[in-house]
C-alpha atoms as a PDB file:
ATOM      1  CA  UNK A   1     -47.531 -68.800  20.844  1.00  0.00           C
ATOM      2  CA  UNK A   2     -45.699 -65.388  20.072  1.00  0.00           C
ATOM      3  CA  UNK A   3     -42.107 -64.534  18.347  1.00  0.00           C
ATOM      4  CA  UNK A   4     -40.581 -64.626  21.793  1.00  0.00           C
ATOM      5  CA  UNK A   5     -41.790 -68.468  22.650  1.00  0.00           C
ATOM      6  CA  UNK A   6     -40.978 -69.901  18.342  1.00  0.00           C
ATOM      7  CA  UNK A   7     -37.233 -67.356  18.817  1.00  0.00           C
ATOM      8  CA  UNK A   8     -36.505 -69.773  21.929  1.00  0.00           C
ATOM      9  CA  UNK A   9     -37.367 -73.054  20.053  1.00  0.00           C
ATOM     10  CA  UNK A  10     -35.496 -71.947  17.351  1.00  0.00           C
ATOM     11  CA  UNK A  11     -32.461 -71.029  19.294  1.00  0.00           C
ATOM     12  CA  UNK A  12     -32.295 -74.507  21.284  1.00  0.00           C
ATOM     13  CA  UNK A  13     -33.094 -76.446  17.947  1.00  0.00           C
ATOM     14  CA  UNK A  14     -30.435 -74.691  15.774  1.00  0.00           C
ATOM     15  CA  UNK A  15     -27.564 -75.411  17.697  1.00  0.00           C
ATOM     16  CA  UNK A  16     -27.964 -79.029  17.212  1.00  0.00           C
ATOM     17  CA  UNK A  17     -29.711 -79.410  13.766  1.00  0.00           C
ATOM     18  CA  UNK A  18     -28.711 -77.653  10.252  1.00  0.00           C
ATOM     19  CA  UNK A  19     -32.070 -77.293   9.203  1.00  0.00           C
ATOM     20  CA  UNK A  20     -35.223 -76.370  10.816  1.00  0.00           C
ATOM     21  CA  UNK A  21     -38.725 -75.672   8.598  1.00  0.00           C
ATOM     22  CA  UNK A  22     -41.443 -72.903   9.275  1.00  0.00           C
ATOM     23  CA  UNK A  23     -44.034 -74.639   7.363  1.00  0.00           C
ATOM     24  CA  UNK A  24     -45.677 -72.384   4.714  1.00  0.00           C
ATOM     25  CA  UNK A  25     -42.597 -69.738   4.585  1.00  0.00           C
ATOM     26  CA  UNK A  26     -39.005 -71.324   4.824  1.00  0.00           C
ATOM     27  CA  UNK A  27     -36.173 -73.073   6.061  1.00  0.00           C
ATOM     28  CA  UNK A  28     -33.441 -71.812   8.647  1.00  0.00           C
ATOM     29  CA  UNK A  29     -30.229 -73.618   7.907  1.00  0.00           C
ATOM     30  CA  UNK A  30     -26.829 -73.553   9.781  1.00  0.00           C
ATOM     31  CA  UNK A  31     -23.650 -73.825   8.225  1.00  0.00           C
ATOM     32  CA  UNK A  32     -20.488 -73.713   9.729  1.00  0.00           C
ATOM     33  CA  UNK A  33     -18.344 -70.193   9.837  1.00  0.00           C
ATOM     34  CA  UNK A  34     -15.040 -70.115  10.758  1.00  0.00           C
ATOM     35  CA  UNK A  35     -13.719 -67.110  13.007  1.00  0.00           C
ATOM     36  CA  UNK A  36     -13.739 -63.143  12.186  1.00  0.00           C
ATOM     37  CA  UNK A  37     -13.152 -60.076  13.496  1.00  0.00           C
ATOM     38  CA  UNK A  38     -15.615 -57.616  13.874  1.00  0.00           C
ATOM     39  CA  UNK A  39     -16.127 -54.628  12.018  1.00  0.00           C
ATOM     40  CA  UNK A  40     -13.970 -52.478  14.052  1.00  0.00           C
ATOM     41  CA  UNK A  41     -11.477 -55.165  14.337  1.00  0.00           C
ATOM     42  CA  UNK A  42     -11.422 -55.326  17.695  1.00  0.00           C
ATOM     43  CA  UNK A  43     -12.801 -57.985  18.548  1.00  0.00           C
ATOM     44  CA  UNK A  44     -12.418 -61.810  17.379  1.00  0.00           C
ATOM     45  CA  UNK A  45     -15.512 -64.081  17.320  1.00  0.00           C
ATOM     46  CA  UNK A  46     -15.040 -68.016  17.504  1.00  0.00           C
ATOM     47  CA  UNK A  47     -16.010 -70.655  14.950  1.00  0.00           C
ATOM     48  CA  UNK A  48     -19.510 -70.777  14.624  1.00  0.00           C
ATOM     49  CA  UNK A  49     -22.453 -71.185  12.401  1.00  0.00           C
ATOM     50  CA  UNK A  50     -23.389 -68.851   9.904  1.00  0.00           C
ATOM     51  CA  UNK A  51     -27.880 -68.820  10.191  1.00  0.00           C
ATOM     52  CA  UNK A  52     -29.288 -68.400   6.706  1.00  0.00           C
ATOM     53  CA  UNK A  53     -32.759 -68.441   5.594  1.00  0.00           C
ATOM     54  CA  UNK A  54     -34.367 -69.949   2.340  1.00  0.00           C
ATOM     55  CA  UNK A  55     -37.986 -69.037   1.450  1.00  0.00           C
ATOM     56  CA  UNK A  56     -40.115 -71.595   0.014  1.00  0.00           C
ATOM     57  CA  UNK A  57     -44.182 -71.170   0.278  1.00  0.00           C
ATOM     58  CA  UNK A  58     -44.116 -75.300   0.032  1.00  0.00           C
ATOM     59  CA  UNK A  59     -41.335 -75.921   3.042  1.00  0.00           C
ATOM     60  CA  UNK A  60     -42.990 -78.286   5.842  1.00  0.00           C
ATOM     61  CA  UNK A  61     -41.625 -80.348   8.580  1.00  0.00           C
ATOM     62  CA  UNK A  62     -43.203 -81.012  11.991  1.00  0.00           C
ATOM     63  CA  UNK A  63     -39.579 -80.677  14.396  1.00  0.00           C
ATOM     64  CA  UNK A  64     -40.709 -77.293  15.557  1.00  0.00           C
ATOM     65  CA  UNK A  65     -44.074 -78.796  16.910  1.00  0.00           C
ATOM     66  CA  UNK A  66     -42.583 -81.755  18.345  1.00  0.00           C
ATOM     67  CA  UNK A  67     -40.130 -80.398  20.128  1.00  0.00           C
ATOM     68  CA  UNK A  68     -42.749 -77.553  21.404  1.00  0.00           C
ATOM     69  CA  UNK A  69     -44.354 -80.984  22.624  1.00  0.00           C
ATOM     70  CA  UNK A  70     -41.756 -82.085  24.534  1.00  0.00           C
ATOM     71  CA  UNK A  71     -40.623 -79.254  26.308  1.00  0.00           C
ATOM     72  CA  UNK A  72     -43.898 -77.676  27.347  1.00  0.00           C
ATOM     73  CA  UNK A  73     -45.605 -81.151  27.674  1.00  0.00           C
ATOM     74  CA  UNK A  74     -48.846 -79.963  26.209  1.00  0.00           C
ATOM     75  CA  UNK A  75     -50.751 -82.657  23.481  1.00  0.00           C
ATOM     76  CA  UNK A  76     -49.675 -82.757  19.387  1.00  0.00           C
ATOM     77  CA  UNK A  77     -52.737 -81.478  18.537  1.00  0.00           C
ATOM     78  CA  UNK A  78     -52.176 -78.071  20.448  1.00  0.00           C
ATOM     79  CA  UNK A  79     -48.897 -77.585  19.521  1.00  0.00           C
ATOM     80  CA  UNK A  80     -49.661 -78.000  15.995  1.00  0.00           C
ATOM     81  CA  UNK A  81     -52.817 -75.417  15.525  1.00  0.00           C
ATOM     82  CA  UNK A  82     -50.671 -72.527  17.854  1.00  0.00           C
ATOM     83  CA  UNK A  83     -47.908 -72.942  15.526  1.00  0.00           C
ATOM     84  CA  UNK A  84     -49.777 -73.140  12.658  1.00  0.00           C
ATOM     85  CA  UNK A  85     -51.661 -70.109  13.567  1.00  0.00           C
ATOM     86  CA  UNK A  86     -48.895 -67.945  14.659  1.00  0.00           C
ATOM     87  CA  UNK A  87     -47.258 -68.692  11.201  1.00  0.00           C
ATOM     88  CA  UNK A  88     -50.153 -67.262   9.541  1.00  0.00           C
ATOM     89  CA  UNK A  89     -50.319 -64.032  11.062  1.00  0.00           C
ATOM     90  CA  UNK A  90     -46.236 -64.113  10.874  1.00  0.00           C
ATOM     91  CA  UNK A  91     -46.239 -64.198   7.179  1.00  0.00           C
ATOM     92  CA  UNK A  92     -48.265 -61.275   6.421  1.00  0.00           C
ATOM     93  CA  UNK A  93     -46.475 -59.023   9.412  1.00  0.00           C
ATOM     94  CA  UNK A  94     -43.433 -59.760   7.398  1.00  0.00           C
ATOM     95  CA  UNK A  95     -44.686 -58.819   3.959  1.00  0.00           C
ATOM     96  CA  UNK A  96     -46.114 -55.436   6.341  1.00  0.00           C
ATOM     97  CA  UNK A  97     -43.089 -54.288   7.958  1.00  0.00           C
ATOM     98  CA  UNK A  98     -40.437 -56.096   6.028  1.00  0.00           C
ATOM     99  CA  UNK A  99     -38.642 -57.350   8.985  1.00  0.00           C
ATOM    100  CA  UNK A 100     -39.144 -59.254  12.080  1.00  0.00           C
ATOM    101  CA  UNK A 101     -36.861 -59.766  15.198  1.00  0.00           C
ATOM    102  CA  UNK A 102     -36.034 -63.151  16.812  1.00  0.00           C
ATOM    103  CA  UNK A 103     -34.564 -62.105  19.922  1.00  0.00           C
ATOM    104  CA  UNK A 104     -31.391 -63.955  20.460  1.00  0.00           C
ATOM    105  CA  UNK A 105     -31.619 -65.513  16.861  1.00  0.00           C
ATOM    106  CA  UNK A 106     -31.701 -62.633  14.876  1.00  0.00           C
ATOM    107  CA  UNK A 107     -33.761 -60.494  12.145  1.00  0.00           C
ATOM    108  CA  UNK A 108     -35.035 -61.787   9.191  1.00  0.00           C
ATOM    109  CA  UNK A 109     -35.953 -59.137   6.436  1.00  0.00           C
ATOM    110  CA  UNK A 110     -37.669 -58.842   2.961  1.00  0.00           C
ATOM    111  CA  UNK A 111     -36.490 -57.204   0.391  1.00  0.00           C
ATOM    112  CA  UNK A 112     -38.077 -54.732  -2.153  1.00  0.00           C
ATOM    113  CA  UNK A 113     -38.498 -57.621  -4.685  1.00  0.00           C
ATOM    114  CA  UNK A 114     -40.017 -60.377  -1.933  1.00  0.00           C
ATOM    115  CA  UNK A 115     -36.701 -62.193  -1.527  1.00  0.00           C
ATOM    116  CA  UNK A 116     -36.029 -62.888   2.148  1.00  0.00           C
ATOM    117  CA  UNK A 117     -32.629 -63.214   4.244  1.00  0.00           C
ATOM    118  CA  UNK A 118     -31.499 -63.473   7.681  1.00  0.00           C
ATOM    119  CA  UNK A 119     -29.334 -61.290   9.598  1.00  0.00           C
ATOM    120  CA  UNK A 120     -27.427 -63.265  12.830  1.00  0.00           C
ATOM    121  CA  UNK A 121     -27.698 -62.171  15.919  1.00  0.00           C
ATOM    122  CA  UNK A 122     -23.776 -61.865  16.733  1.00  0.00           C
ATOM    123  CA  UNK A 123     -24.292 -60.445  20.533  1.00  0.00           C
ATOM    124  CA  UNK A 124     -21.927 -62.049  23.119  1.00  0.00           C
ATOM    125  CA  UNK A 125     -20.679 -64.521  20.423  1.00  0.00           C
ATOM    126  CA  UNK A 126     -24.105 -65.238  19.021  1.00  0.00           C
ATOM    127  CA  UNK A 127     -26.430 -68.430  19.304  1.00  0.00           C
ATOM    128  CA  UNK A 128     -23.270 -70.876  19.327  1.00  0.00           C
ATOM    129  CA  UNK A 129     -20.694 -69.614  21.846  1.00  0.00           C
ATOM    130  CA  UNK A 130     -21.912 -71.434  24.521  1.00  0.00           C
ATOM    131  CA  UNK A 131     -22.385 -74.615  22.446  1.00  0.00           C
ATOM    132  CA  UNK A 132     -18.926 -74.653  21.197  1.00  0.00           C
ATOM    133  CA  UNK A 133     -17.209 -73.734  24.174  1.00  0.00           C
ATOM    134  CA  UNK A 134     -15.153 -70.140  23.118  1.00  0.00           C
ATOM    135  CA  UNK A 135     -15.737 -66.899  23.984  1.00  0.00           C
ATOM    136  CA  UNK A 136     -15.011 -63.592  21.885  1.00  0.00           C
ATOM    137  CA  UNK A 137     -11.715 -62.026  22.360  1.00  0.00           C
ATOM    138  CA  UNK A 138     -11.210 -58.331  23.082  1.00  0.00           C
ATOM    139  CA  UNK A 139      -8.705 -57.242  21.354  1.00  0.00           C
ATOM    140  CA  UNK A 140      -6.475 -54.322  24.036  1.00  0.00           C
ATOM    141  CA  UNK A 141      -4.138 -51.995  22.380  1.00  0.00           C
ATOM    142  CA  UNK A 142      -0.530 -52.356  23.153  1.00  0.00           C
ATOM    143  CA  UNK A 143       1.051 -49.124  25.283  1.00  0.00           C
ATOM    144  CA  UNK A 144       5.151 -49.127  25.570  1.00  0.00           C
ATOM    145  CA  UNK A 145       6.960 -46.367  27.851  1.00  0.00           C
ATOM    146  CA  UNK A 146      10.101 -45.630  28.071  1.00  0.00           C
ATOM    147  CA  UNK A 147      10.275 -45.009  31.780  1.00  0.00           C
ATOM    148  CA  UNK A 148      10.863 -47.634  34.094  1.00  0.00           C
ATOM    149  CA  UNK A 149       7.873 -50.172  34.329  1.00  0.00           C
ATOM    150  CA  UNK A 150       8.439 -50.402  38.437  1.00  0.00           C
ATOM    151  CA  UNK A 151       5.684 -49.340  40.232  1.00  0.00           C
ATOM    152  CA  UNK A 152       6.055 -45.992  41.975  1.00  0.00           C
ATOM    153  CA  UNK A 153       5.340 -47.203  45.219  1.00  0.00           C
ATOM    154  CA  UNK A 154       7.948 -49.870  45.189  1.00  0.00           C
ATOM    155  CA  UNK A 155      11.349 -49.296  46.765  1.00  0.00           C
ATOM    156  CA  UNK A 156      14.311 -50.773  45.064  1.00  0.00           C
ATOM    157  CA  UNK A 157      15.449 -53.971  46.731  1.00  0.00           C
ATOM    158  CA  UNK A 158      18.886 -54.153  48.801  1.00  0.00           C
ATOM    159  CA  UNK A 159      20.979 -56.552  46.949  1.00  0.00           C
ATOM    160  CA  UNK A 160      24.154 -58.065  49.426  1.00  0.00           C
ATOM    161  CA  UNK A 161      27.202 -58.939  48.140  1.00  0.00           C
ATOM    162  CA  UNK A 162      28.473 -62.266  49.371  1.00  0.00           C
ATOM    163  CA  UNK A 163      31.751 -62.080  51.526  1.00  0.00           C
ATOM    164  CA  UNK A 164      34.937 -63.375  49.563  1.00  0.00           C
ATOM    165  CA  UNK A 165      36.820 -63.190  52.909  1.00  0.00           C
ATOM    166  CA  UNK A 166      38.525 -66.439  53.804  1.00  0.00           C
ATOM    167  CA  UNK A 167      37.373 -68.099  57.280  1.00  0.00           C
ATOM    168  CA  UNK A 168      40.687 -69.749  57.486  1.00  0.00           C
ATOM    169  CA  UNK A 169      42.819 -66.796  56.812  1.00  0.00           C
ATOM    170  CA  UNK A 170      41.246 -63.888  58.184  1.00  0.00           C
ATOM    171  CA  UNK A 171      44.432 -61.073  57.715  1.00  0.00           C
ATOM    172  CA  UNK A 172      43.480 -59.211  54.132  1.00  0.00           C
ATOM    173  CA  UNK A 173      45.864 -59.529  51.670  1.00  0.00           C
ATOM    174  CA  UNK A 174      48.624 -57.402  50.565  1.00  0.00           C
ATOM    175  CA  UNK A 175      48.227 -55.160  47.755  1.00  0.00           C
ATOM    176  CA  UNK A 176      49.381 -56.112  44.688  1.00  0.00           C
ATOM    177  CA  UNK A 177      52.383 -53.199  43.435  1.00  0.00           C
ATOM    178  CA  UNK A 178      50.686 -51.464  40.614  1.00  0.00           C
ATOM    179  CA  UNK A 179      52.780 -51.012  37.513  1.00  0.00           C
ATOM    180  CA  UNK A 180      53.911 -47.339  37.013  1.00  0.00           C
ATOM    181  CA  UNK A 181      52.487 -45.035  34.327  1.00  0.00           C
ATOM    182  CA  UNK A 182      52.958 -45.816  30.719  1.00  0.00           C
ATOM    183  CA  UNK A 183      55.126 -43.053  28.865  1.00  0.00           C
ATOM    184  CA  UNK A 184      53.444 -40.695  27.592  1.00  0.00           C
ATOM    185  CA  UNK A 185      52.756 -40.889  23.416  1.00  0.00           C
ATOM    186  CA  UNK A 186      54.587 -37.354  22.566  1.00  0.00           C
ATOM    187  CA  UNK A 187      57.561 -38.716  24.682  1.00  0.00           C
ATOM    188  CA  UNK A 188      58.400 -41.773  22.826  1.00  0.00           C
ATOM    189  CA  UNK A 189      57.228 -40.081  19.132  1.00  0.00           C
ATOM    190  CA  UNK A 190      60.437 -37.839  20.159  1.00  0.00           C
ATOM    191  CA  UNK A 191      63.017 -40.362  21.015  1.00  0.00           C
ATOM    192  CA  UNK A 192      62.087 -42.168  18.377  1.00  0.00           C
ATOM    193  CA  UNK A 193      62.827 -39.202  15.963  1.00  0.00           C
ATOM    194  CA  UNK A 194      66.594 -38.791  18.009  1.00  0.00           C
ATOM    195  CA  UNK A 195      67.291 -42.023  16.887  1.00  0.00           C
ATOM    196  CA  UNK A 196      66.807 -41.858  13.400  1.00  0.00           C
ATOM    197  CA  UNK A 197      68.305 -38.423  12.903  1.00  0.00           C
ATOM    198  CA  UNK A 198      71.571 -39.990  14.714  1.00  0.00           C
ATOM    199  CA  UNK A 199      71.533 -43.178  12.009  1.00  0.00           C
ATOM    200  CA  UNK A 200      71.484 -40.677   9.536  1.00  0.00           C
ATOM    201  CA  UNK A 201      74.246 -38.235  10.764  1.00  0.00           C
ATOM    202  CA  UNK A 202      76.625 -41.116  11.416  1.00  0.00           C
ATOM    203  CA  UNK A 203      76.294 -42.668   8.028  1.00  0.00           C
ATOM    204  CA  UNK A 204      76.654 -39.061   6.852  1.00  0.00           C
ATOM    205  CA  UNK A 205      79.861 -38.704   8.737  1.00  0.00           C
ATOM    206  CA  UNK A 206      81.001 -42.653   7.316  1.00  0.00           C
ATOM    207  CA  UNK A 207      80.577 -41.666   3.809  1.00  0.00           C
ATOM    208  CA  UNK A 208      82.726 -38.297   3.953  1.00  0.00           C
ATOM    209  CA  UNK A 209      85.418 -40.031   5.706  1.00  0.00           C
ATOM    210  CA  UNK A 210      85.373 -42.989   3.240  1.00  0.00           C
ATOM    211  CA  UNK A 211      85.735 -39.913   0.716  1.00  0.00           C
ATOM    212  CA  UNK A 212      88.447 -37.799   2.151  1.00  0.00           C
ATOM    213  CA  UNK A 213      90.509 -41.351   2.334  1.00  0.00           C
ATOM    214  CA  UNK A 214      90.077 -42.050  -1.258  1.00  0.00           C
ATOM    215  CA  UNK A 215      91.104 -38.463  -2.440  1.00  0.00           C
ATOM    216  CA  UNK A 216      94.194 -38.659  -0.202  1.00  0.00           C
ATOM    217  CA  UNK A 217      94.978 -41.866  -1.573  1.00  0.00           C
ATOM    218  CA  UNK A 218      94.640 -40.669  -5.335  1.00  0.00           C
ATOM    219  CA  UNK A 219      96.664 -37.702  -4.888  1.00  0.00           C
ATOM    220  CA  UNK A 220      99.687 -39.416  -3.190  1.00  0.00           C
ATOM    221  CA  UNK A 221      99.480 -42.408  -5.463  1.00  0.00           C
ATOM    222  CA  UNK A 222      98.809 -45.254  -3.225  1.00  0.00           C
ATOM    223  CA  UNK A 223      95.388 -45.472  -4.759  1.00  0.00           C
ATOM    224  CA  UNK A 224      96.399 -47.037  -7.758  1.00  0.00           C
ATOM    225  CA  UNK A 225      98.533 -49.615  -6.301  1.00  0.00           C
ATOM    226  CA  UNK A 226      95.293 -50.727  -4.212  1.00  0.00           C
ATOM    227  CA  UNK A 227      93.498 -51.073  -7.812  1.00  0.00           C
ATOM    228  CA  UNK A 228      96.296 -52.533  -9.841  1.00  0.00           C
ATOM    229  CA  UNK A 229      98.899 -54.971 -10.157  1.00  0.00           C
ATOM    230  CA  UNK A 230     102.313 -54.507 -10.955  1.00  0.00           C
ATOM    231  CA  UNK A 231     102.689 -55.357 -14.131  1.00  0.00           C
ATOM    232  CA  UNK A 232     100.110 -53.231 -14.840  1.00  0.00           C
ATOM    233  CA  UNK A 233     101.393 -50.077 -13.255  1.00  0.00           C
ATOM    234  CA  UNK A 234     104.264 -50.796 -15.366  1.00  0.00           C
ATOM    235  CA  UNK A 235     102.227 -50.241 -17.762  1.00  0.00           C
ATOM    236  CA  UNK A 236     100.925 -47.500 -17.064  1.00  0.00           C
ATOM    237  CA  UNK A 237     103.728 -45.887 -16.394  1.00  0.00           C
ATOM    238  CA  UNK A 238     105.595 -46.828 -20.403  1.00  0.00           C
ATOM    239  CA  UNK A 239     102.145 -45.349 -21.749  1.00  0.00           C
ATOM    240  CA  UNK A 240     102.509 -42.161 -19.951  1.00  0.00           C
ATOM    241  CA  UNK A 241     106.447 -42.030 -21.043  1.00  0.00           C
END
């Protein structure tokens, strides 16, 4: 067995099981992981799992074995000393160079103080894409223009006007008399003006007549018999005596 042959039972077992044991260094569990954008936010990724890894010197579980088993169809016996042989020389090669690739899994790594964690493999959508059915979305930039969006090469389509002329009455029909020009605005500002200085002028000329009448009445005494009775002329006239 190498890292290529355990990355491959790994990625088939994963996608159908939350936790999967490397007996003598861990568990890998899956938990679900709703979508994200990448780093450069372009991109979306689709639900998923999220791959984590727990290290435990005690973890055991024979899946890994049994399903090398059944998919290679090779005896329990083999399966079990190749796997338990590769893990030994995979423990110390990850105390040694502090990381180790899955391919199509991932990387787990080690840090300074011994504590180990897993890194997913996120290429194409990762180990799930395919299992839940999405694909990652690229996001495209949005261009506008303001010049026409018609294709250069396209010529603009003839549009035909239907014909309003009447089967049945085939002579065209007689203009209709257009109305003449409205007056122009300076031409009716100045009549209006004519009229309103002749209102004045005549009520001008009204109240000087009504004035020359009353001063010609005054002065040849017919004034005050338009004002007062007779009796009270009379009077008068004893008051001025």
């Amino acid at each position: 067995m190498d890292v290529h042959l355990l990355s491959r039972l790994l990625k088939e077992l994963i996608i159908d099981n939350d936790r999967i044991a490397l007996p003598g260094m861990g568990y890998f569990q899956a938990e679900p992981m709703p979508a994200y954008f990448s780093e450069d936010g372009k991109t979306i990724y689709p639900p998923s799992k999220r791959i984590s890894f727990k290290w435990d010197d005690r973890a055991s579980g024979d899946m890994l074995a049994a399903y090398y088993t059944k998919t290679y169809g090779i005896d329990r016996n083999t399966a079990d000393i190749e796997l338990d042989t590769f893990l030994k020389q995979l423990k110390p090669m990850l105390h040694e160079r502090k990381f180790i690739d899955f391919p199509g899994v991932g990387r787990l790594k080690l840090t300074l103080d011994g504590s180990a964690y897993f890194v997913t493999d996120n290429t194409d959508g990762g180990v799930f894409s395919q299992a839940f059915g999405f694909e990652p979305v690229i996001l495209k930039p949005v261009t506008r223009s303001s010049e026409s969006t018609s294709r250069p090469d396209e010529t603009p389509t003839a549009t035909c006007e239907p014909d309003t002329t009447d089967i049945h009455n085939p002579e065209p029909e007689q203009e209709q008399e257009k109305p003449g020009p409205a007056p122009e605005n300076g031409t009716t500002t100045h009549e209006g003006r004519s009229r309103i200085w002749i209102i004045l002028l005549s009520v001008a000329a009204a109240i000087i007549i009504a004035a020359v009448i009353l001063i010609l009445l005054g002065r040849s005494g017919h004034l005050d018999s338009l004002i007062y009775s007779d009796e009270e002329l009379e009077l008068i006239q004893q008051q001025g005596a």
